[in-house]
Protein backbone atom coordinates (compact mmCIF):
# COMPACT_ATOMS: atom_id res chain seq x y z
CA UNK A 1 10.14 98.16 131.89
CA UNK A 2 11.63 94.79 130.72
CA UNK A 3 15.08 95.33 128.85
CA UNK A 4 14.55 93.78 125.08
CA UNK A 5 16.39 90.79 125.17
CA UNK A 6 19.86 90.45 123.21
CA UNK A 7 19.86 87.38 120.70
CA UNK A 8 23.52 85.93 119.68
CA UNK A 9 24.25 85.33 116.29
CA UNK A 10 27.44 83.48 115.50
CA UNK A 11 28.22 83.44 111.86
CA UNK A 12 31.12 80.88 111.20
CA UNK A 13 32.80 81.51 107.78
CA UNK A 14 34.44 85.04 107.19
CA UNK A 15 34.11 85.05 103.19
CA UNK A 16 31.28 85.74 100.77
CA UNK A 17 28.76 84.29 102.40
CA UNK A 18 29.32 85.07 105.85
CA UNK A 19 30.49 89.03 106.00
CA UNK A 20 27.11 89.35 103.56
CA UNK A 21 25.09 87.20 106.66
CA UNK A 22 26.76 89.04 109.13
CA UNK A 23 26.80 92.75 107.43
CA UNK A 24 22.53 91.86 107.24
CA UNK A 25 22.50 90.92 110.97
CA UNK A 26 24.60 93.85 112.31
CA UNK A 27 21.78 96.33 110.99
CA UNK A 28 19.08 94.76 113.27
CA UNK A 29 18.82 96.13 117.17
CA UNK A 30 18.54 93.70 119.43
CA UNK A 31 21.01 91.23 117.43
CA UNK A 32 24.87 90.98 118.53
CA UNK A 33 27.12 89.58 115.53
CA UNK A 34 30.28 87.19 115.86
CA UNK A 35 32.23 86.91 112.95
CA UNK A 36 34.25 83.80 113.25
CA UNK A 37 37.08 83.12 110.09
CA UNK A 38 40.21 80.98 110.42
CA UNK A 39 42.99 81.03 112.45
CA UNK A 40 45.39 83.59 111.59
CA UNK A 41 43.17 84.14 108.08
CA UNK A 42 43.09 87.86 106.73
CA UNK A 43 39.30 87.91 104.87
CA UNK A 44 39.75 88.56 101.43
CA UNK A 45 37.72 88.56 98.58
CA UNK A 46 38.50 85.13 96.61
CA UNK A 47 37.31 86.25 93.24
CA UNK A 48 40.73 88.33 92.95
CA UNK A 49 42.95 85.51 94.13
CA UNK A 50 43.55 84.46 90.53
CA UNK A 51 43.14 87.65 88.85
CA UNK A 52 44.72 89.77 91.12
CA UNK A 53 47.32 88.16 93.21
CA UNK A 54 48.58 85.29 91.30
CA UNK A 55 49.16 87.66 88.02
CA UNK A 56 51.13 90.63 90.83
CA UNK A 57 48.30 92.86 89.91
CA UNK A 58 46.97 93.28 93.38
CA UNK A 59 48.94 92.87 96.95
CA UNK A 60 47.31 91.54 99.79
CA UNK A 61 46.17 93.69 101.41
CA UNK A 62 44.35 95.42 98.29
CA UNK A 63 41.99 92.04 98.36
CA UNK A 64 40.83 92.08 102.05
CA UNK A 65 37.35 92.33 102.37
CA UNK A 66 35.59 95.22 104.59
CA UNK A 67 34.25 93.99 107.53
CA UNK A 68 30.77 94.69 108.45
CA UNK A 69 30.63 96.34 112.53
CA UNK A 70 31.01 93.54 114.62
CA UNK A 71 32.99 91.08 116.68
CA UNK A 72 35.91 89.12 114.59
CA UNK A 73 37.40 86.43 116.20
CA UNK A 74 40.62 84.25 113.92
CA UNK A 75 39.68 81.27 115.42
CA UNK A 76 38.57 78.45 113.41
CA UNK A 77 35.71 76.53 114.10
CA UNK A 78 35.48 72.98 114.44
CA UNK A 79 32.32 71.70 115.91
CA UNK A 80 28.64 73.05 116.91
CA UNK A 81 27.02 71.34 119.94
CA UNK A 82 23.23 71.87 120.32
CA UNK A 83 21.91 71.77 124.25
CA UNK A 84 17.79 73.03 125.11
CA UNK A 85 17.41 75.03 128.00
CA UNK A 86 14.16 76.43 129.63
CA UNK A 87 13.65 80.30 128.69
CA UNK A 88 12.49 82.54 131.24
CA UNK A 89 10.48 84.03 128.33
CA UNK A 90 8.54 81.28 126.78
CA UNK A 91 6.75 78.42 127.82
CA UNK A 92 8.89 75.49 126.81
CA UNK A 93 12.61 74.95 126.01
CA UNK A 94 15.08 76.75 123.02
CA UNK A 95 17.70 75.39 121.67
CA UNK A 96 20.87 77.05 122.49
CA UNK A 97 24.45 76.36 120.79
CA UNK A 98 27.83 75.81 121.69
CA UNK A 99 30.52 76.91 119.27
CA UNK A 100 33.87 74.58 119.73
CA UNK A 101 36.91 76.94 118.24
CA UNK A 102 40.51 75.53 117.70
CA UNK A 103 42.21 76.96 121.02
CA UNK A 104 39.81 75.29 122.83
CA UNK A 105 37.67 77.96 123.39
CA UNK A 106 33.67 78.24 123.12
CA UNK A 107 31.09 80.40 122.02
CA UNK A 108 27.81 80.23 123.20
CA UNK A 109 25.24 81.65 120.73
CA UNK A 110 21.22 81.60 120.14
CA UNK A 111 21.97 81.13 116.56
CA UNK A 112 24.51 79.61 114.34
CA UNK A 113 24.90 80.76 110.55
CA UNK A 114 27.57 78.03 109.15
CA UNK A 115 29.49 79.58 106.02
CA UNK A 116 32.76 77.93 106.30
CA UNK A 117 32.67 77.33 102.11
CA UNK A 118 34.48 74.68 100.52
CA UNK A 119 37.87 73.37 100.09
CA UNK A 120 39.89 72.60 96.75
CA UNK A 121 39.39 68.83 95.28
CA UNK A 122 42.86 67.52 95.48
CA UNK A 123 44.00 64.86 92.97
CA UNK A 124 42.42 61.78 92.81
CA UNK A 125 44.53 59.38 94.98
CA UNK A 126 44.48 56.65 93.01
CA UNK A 127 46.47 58.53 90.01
CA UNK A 128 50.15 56.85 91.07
CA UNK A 129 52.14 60.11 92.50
CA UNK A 130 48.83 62.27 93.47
CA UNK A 131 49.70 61.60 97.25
CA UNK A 132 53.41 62.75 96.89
CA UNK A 133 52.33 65.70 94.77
CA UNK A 134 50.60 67.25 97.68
CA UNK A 135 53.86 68.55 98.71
CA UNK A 136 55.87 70.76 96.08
CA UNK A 137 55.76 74.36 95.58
CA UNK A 138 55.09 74.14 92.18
CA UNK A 139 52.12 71.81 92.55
CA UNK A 140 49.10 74.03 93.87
CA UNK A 141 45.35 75.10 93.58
CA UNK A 142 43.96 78.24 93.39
CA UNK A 143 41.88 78.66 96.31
CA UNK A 144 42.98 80.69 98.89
CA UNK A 145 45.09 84.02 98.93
CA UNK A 146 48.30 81.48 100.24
CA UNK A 147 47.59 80.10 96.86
CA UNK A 148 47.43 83.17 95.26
CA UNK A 149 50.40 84.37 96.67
CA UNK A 150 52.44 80.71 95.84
CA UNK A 151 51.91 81.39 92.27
CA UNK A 152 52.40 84.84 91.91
CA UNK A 153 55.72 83.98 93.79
CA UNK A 154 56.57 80.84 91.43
CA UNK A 155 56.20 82.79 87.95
CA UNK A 156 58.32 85.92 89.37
CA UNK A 157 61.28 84.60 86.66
CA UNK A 158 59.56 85.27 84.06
CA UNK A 159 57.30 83.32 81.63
CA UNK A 160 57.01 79.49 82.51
CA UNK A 161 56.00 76.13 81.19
CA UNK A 162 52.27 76.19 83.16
CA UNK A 163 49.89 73.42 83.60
CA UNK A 164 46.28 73.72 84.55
CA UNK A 165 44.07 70.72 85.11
CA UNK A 166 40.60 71.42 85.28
CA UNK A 167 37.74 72.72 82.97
CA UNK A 168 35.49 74.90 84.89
CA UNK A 169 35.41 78.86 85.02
CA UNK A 170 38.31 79.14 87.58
CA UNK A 171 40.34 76.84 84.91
CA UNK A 172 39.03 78.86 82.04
CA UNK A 173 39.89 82.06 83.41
CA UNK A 174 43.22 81.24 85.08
CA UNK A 175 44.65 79.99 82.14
CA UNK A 176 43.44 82.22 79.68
CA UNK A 177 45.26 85.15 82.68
CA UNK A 178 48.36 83.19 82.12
CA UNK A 179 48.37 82.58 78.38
CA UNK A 180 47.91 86.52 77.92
CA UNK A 181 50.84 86.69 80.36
CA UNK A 182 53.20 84.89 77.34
CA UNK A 183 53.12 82.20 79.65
CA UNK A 184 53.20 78.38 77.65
CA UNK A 185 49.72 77.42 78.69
CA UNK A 186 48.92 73.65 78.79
CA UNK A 187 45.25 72.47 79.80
CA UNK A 188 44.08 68.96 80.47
CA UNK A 189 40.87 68.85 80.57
CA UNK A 190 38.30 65.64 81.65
CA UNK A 191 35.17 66.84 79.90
CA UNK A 192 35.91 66.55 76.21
CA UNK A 193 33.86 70.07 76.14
CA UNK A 194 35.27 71.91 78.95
CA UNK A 195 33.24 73.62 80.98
CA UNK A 196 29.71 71.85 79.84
CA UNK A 197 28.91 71.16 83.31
CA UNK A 198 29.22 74.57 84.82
CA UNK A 199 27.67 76.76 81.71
CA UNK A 200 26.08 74.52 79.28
CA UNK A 201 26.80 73.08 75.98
CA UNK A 202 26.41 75.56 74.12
CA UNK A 203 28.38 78.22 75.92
CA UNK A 204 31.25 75.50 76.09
CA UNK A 205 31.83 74.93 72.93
CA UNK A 206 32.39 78.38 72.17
CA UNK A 207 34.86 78.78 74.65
CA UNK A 208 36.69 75.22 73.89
CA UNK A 209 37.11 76.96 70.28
CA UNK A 210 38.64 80.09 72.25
CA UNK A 211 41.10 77.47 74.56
CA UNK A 212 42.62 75.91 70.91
CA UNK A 213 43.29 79.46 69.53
CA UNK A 214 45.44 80.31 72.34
CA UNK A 215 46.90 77.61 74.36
CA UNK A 216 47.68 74.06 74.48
CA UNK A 217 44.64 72.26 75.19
CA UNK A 218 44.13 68.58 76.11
CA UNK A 219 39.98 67.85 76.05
CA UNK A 220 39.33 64.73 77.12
CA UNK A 221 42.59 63.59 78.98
CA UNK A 222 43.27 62.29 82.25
CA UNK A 223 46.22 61.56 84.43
CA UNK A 224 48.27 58.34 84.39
CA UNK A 225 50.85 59.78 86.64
CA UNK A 226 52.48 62.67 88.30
CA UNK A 227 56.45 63.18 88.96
CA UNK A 228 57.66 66.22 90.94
CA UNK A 229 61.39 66.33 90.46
CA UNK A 230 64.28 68.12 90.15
CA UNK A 231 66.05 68.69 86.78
CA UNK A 232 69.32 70.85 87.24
CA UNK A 233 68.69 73.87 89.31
CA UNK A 234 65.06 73.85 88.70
CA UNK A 235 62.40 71.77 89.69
CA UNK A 236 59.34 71.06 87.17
CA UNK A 237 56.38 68.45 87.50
CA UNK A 238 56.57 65.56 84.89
CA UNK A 239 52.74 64.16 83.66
CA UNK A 240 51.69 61.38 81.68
CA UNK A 241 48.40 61.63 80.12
CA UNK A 242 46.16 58.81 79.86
CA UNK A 243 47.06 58.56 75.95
CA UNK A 244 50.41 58.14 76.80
CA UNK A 245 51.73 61.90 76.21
CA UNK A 246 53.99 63.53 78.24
CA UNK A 247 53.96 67.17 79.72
CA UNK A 248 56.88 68.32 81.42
CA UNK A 249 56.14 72.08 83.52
CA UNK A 250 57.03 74.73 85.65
CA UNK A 251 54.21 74.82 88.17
CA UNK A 252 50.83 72.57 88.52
CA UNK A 253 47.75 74.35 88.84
CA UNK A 254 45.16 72.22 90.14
CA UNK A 255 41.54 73.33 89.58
CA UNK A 256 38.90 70.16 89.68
CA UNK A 257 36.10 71.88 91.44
CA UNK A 258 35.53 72.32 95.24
CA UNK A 259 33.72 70.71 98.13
CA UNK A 260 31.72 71.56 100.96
CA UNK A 261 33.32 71.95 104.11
CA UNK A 262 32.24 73.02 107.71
CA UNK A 263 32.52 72.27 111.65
CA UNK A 264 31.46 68.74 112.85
CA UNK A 265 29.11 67.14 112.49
CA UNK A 266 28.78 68.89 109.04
CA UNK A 267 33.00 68.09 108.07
CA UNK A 268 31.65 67.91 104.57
CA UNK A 269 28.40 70.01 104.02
CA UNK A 270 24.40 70.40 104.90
CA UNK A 271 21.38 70.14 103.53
CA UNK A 272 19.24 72.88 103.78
CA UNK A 273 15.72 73.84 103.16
CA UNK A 274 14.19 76.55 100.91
CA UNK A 275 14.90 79.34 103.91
CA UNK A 276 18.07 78.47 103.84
CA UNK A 277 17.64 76.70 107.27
CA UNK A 278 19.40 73.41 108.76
CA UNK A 279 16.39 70.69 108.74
CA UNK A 280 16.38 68.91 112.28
CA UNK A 281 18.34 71.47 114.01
CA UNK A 282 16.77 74.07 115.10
CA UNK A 283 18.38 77.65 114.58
CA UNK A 284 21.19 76.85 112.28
CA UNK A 285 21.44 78.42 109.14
CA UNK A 286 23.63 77.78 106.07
CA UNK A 287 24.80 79.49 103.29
CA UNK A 288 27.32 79.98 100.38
CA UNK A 289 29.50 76.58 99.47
CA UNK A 290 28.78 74.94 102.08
CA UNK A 291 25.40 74.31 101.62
CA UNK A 292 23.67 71.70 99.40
CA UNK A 293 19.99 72.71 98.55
CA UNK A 294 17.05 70.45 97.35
CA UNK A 295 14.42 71.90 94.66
CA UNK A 296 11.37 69.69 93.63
CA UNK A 297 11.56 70.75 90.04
CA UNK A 298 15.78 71.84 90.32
CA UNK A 299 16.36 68.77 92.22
CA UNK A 300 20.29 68.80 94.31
CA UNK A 301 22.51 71.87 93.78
CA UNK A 302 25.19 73.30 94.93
CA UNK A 303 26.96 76.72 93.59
CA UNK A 304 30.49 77.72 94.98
CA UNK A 305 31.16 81.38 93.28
CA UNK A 306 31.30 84.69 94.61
CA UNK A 307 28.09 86.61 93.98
CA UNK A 308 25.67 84.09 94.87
CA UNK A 309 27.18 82.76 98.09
CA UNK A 310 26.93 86.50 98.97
CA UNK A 311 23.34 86.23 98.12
CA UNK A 312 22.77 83.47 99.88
CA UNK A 313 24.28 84.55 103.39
CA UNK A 314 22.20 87.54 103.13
CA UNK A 315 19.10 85.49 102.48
CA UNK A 316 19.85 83.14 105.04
CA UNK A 317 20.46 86.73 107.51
CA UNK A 318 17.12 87.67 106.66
CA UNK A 319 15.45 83.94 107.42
CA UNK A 320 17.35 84.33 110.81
CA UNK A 321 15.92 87.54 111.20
CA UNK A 322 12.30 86.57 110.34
CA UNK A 323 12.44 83.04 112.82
CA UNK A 324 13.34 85.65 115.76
CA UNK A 325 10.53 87.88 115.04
CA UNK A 326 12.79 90.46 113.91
CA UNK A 327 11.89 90.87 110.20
CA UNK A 328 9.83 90.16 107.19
CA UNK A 329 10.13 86.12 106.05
CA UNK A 330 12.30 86.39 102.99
CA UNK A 331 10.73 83.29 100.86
CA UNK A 332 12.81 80.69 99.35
CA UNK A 333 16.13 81.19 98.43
CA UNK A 334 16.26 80.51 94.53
CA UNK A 335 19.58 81.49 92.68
CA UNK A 336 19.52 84.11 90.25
CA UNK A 337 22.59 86.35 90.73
CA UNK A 338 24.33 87.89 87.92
CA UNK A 339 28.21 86.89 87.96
CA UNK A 340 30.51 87.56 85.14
CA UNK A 341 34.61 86.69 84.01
CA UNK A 342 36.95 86.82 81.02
CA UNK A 343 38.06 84.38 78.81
CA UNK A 344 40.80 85.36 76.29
CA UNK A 345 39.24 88.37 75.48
CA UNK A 346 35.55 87.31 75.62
CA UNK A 347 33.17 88.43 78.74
CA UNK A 348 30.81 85.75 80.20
CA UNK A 349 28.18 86.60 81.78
CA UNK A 350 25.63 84.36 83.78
CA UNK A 351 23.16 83.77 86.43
CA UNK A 352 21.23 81.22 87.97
CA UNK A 353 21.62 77.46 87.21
CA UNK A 354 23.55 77.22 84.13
CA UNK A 355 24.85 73.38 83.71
CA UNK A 356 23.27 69.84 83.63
CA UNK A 357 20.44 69.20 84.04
CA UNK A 358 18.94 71.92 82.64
CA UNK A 359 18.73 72.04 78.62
CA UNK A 360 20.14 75.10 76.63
CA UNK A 361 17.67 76.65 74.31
CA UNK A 362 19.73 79.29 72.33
CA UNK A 363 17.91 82.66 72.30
CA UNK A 364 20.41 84.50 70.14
CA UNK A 365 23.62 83.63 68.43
CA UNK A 366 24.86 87.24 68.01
CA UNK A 367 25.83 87.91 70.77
CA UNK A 368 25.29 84.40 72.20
CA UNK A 369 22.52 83.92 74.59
CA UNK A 370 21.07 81.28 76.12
CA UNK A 371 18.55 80.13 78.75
CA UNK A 372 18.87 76.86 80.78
CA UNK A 373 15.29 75.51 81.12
CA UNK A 374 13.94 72.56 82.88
CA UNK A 375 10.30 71.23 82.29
CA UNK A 376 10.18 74.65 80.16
CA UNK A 377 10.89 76.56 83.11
CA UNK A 378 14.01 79.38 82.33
CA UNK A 379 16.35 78.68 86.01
CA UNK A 380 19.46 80.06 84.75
CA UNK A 381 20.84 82.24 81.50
CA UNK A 382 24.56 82.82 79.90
CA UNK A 383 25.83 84.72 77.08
CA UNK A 384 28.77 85.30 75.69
CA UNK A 385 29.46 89.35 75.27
CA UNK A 386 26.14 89.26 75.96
CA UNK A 387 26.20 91.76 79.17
CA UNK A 388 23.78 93.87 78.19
CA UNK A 389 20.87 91.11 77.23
CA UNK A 390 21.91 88.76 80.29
CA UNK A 391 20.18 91.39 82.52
CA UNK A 392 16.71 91.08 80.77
CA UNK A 393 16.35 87.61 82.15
CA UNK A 394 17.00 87.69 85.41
CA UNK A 395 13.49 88.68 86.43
CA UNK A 396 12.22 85.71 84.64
CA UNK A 397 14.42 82.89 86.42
CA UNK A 398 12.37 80.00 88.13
CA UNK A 399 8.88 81.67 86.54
CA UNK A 400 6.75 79.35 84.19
CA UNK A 401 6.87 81.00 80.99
CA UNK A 402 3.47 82.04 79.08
């Protein structure tokens, strides 16, 4: 009796995305998982970097993620060669993958399921000082648990003069952390209504009213220039504001968003189709930041937070499963996951596509609901202590309504 054969799934990216992708695959007989993450990384679970190790509420190790049953190998990844060869089982060729890891090594595979995520925007270059700044202690992101760990390790004095550049939901969050901390909170934010682009207009507003009750807040401000020096026995970062003003701090944290990136020839992100599958290449798969998706009615999008990058590596599992005859065909990968943080005090809760272009159509204003609709069609819903109406939308995301 012929032995079933053994398919190789290499899933490149140990965070959200890929243990979720690789926890799905390691279920399915006949399937061997490879887990590939970074060079020396430790998984861990971003979502707590911020709220758990850069406030000392968590430890390192308390943020490491559980790893699904199979192979983990700390190497990182940095290209993907695709060769066909002639199966002995079918009647033309396969495509077959090579897997190019930073010692030089390489992993053949039958599949490859790319969720390498993104890396923190840096400062724009052109700001005079941005290229210098890359270099202090006190100038960081909030990324990765190093990060995590680099503030947590800066603020260990005691409160400090903080800065926080950015307006999205990391931003929001990290700053409102610190302020309760009786840190002195300063936020410069592009968007004149922080955080329009990531939860809507409406939704924004409400929290830019919760940003001025508790911290300094800059809307609509941009750098002129950035100084890291040393003043005494203490070193602090020196800004000037595009209106001239002047903020002198403790420690930088940057926070402008995130961008793909992933093993050559995909060093900045992929496309992928409705399955969730690399068009053009045949058996590679991507999932989680990494991965830019196209929608007829949606049109581009990209989403880089916890819960749906989970999602999406164990939809894009599931597709791999289904194209090796191993499963049921999952459908199109549509985001509707449920994701929630704090802000000074006030939950928000939200799921699906929540920002531009869709338009807000306020279903309640106590709590605060709203749906984000385009062409009449609900793709996304927020609210505002809202958690227990937020649910009763979910299974009416990306439905024509009656």
């Amino acid at each position: 009796m012929t032995e079933p054969t053994q398919r190789r799934v290499v899933v490149l990216g140990a965070g959200a995305a890929g243990t979720a992708a690789a926890r799905t695959l390691a279920t399915q007989p006949g399937v061997s998982v490879s887990l590939v993450a970074r060079t020396d990384e430790t998984p861990s679970n971003r979502m707590l970097v911020n709220k758990g190790i850069a406030i000392d509420l968590l430890q390192p190790e308390q943020i490491a993620l559980p790893l699904p049953g199979v192979e983990l190998i700390t190497d990182t990844a940095h290209a993907v060669s695709t060769v066909s060869a002639v199966s002995a089982t079918t009647a033309g060729a396969e495509s077959r993958h090579s897997v190019v890891l930073a010692s030089g090594a390489t992993l053949d595979a039958d599949v490859v399921l790319i969720a390498t995520g993104s890396a923190p925007r840096a400062l724009p270059i052109e700001v005079p000082g941005a290229t210098q700044a890359q270099q202090p202690e006190n100038i960081t992101t909030l990324h990765s648990l190093a990060d995590g760990v680099r503030v947590r390790d800066a603020l260990a004095a005691g409160p400090s003069r903080i800065l926080v550049l950015g307006g999205g939901i990391l931003a929001g969050e990290t700053a409102s952390l610190l302020a309760a901390r009786s840190h002195e909170v300063t936020m410069v934010t592009r968007s004149a209504v922080p955080g329009a682009g990531a939860f809507g207009a409406a939704v924004a507003q409400r929290i830019l009213e919760l940003h001025r009750s508790r911290l300094d807040l800059r809307a609509g401000r941009s750098l002129s220039e950035v100084k890291a020096s040393t003043s005494g026995a203490a070193d602090e970062v020196l800004v000037t504001l595009d209106d001239g003003s002047r903020i002198a701090a403790d420690l930088m944290v940057v926070a402008h968003g995130t961008v793909p990136t992933g093993p050559a020839p995909w060093a900045s992100g992929l496309e992928v189709d409705a399955r969730l599958r690399v068009p053009g290449t045949p058996r590679v798969y991507a999932a989680g930041g990494v991965a830019r998706h196209r929608h007829p009615l949606i049109g581009d999008w990209r989403i880089d937070h916890w819960a749906d990058s989970a999602a999406q590596g164990e939809h894009a599992a599931r597709s791999v499963l289904h194209d090796l005859g191993l499963g049921e065909d999952p459908g199109a990968y549509l985001p509707a996951t449920m994701h929630a943080t704090t802000i000074h005090g006030t939950s928000l809760t939200a799921a699906g596509l929540t920002g531009p272009p869709a338009a807000d159509r306020v279903v309640s204003l106590d709590p605060l609901v709203v749906v984000h609709e385009i062409e009449g069609i609900p793709v996304g819903v927020s609210g505002l202590d809202a958690a227990a109406l937020v649910p009763d939308w979910l299974g009416r995301l990306h439905k024509p309504t009656s």
